[in-house]
Protein backbone atom coordinates (compact mmCIF):
# COMPACT_ATOMS: atom_id res chain seq x y z
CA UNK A 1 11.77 16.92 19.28
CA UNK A 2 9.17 17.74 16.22
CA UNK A 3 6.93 15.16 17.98
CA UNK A 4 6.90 17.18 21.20
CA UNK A 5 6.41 20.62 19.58
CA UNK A 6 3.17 18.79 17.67
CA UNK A 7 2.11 17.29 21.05
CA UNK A 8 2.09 20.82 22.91
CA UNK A 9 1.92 23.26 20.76
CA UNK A 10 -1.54 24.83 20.05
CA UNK A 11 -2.23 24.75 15.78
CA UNK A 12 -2.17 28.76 16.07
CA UNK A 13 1.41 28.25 17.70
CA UNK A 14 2.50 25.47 14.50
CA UNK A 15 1.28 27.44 12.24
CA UNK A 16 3.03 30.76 13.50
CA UNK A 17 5.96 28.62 13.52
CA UNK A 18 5.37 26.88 10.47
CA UNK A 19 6.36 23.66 11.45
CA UNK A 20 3.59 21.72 9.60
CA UNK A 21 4.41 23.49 6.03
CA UNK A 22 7.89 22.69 7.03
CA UNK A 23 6.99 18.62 6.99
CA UNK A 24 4.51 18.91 4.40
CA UNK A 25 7.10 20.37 2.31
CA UNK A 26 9.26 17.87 3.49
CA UNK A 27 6.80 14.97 3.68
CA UNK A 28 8.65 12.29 0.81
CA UNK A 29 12.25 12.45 2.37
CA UNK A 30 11.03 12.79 5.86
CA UNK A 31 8.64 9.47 5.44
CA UNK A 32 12.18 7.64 3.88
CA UNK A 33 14.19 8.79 7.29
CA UNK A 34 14.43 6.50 10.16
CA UNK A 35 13.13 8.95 12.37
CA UNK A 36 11.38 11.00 10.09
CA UNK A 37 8.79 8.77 9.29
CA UNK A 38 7.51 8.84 12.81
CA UNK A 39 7.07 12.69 12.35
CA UNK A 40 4.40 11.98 9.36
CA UNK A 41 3.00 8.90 11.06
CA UNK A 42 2.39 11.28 14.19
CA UNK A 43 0.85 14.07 11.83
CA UNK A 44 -1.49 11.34 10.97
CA UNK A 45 -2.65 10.24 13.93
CA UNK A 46 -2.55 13.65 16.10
CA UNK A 47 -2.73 16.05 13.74
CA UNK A 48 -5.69 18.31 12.71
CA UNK A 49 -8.03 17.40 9.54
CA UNK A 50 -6.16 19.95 7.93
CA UNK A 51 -2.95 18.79 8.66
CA UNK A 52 -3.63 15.33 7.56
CA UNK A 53 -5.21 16.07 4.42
CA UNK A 54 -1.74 18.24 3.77
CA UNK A 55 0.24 15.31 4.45
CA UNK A 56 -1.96 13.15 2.02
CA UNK A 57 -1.82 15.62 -0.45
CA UNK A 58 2.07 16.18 0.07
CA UNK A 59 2.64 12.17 -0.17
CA UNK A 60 0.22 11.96 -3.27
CA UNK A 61 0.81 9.62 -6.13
CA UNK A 62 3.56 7.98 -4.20
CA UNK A 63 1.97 5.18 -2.28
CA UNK A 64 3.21 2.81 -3.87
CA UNK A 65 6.68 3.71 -4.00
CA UNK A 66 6.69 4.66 -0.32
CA UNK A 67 5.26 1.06 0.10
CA UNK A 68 8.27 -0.29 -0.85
CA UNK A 69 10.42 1.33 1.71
CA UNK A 70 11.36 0.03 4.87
CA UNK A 71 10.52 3.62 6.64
CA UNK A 72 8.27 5.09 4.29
CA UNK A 73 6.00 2.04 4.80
CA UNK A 74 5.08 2.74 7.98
CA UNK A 75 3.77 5.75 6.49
CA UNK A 76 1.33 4.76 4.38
CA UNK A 77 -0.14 2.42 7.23
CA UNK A 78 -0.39 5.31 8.67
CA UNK A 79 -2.11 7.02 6.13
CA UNK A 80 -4.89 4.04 5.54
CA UNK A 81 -4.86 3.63 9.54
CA UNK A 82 -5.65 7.22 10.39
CA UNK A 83 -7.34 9.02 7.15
CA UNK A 84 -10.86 9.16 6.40
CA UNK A 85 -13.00 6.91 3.90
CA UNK A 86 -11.86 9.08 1.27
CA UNK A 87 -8.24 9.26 2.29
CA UNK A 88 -8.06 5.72 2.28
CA UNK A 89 -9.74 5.49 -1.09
CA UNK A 90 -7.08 8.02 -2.33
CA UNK A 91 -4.44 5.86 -1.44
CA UNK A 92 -6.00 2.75 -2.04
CA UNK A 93 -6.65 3.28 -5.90
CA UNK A 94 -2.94 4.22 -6.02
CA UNK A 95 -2.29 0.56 -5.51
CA UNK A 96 -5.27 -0.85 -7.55
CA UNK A 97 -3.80 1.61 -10.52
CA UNK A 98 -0.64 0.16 -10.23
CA UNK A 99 0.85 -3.15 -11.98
CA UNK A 100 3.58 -3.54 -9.00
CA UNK A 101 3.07 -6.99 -7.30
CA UNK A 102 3.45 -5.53 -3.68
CA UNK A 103 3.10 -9.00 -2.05
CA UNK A 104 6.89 -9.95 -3.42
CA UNK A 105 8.12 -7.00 -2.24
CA UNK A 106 10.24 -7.33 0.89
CA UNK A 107 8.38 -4.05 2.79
CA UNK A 108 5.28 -3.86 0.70
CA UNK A 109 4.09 -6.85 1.54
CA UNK A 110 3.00 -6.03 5.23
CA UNK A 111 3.67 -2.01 5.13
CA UNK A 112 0.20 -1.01 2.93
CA UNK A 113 -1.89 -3.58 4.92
CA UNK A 114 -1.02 -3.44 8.38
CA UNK A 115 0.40 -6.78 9.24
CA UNK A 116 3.81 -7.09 10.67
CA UNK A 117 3.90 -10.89 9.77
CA UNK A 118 6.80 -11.57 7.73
């Protein structure tokens, strides 16, 4: 139903109803539901620069922890997928500052880098 209010509602209408600071406040649990996680993705892809950059900035210093998560990995996809060159950068030296061997894990290994082999 959140999907379909982001799909046809103008951003004067989310923002009166403040939907988006709703999921941005709401961004880390939401990416860890089952059907949450298709909320953020859809922020992502659909919604405004603004919008994405809040969702970035709400999901901040967690990428690779969210990597590791069978929902929340889908998220972060979704976040080097659909962000700009410096979103992706963002996210990207969250990984290259970490020490966590992604490749072992049983949802980071395909969730940050976009292949569903596995």
């Amino acid at each position: 139903m959140v999907q379909r209010v982001l799909e046809h509602c103008s951003a004067e209408e989310r923002d009166a109803m403040g939907i988006i600071q709703d999921v941005l406040a709401a961004a880390a649990q939401l990416s860890r539901c089952q059907y949450g996680n298709y909320v953020c993705q859809h922020v992502l892809e659909h919604g405004t620069p603004a919008e994405r950059k809040g969702l970035l900035a709400a999901l901040a210093g967690q990428a690779v922890e969210l990597s590791r998560h069978k929902f929340a990995s889908n998220v972060v996809e979704a976040c080097l997928r659909h962000g700009d060159a410096a979103d992706r950068a963002q996210v990207l030296a969250e990984f290259a500052g970490s020490e966590s061997l992604l490749s072992k894990d049983q949802f980071g290994n395909y969730g940050a880098w976009g292949s569903r082999a596995g």
